[in-house]
Protein backbone atom coordinates (compact mmCIF):
# COMPACT_ATOMS: atom_id res chain seq x y z
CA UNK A 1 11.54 12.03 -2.04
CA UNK A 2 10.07 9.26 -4.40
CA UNK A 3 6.61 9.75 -3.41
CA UNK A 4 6.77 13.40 -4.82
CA UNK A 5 8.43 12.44 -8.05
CA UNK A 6 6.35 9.16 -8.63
CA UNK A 7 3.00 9.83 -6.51
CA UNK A 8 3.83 6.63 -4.57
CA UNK A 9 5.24 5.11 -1.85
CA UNK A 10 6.60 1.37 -1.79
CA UNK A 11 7.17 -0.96 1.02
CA UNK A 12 9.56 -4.06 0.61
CA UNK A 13 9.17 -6.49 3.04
CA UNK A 14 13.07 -8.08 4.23
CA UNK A 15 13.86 -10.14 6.98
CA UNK A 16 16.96 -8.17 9.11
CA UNK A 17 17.32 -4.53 9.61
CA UNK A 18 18.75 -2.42 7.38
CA UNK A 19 20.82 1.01 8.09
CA UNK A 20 19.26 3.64 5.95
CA UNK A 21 21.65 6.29 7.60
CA UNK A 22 22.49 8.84 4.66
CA UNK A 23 19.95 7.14 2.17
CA UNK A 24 17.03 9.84 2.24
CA UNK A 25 15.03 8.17 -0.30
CA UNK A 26 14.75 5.13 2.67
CA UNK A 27 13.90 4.32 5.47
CA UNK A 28 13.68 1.06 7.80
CA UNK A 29 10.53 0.21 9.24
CA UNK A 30 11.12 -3.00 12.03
CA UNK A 31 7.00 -3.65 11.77
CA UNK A 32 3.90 -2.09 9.98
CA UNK A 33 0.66 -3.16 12.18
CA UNK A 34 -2.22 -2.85 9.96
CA UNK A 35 -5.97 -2.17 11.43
CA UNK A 36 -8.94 -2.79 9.70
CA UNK A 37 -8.13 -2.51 6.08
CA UNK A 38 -9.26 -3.74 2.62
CA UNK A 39 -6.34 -5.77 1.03
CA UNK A 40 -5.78 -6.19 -3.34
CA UNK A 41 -2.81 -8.35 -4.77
CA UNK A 42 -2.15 -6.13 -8.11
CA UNK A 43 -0.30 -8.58 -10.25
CA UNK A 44 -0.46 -7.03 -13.55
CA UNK A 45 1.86 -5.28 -13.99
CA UNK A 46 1.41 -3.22 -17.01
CA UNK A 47 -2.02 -2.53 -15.60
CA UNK A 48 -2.12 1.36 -13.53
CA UNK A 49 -1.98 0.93 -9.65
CA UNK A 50 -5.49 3.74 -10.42
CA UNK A 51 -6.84 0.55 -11.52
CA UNK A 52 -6.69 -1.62 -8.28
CA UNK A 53 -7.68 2.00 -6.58
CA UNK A 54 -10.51 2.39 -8.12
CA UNK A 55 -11.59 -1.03 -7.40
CA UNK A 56 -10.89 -1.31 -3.84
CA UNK A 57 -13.20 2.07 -3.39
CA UNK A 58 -15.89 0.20 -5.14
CA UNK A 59 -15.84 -2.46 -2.91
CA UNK A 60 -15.62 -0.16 0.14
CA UNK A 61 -18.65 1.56 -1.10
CA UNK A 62 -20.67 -1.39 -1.85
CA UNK A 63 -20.35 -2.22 1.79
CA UNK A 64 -20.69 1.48 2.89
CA UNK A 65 -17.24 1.28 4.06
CA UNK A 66 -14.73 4.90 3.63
CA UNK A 67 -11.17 4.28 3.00
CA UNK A 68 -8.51 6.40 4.26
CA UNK A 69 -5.78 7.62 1.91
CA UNK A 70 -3.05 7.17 0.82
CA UNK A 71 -3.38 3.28 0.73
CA UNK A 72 -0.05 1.30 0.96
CA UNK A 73 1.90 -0.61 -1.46
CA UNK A 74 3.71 -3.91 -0.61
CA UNK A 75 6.54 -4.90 -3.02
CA UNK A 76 6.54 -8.38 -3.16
CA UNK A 77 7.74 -11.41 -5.23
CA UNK A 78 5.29 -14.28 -5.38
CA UNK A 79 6.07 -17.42 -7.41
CA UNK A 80 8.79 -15.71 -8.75
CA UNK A 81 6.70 -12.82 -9.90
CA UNK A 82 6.74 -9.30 -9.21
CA UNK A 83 3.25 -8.37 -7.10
CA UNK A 84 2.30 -5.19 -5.47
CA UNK A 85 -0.16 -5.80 -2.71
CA UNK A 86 -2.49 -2.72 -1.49
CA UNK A 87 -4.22 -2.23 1.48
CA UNK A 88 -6.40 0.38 2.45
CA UNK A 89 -7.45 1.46 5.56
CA UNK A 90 -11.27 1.72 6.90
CA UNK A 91 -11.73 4.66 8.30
CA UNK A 92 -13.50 4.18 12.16
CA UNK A 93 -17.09 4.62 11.71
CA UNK A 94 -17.84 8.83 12.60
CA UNK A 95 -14.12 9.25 11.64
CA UNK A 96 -14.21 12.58 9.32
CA UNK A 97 -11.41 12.29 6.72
């Protein structure tokens, strides 16, 4: 699986469905719903993803927020660029994680 040899797992956001039948390194997801969450565009990208971690769980603690992990990583092109946005869950307050 690509998480296990990479340590992370990539969404791609496309507009019809795709069969992933036989492709075990896929799969097809026809919506994500997101709850409360913390959300980073990570545009540099020669910059580690640790990076945009790190400063997400700053942010959550400077608010006295916790963040559940793993967070998620859109693939995205913006303006022609490459962009990986992150979001990371809040975890309900008295939620143990």
């Amino acid at each position: 699986m690509l998480e296990e040899r990479h340590g992370h797992t990539f969404y791609v956001p496309i507009s019809e469905e795709v069969d992933t039948q036989g492709l075990q390194e896929y799969t097809f997801y026809s919506q994500m719903v997101y709850e409360d969450g913390l959300l980073f565009r990570h545009s540099d990208s020669e910059e580690s993803l640790e990076v945009s971690y790190e400063m997400l769980r700053m942010a959550a603690a400077e608010y006295g927020l916790t963040l559940k992990e793993p967070f998620f990583n859109s693939y995205i092109h913006v303006y022609g660029e490459a962009v990986i946005d992150i979001y990371a869950p809040i975890c309900p307050e008295g939620e143990v994680i």
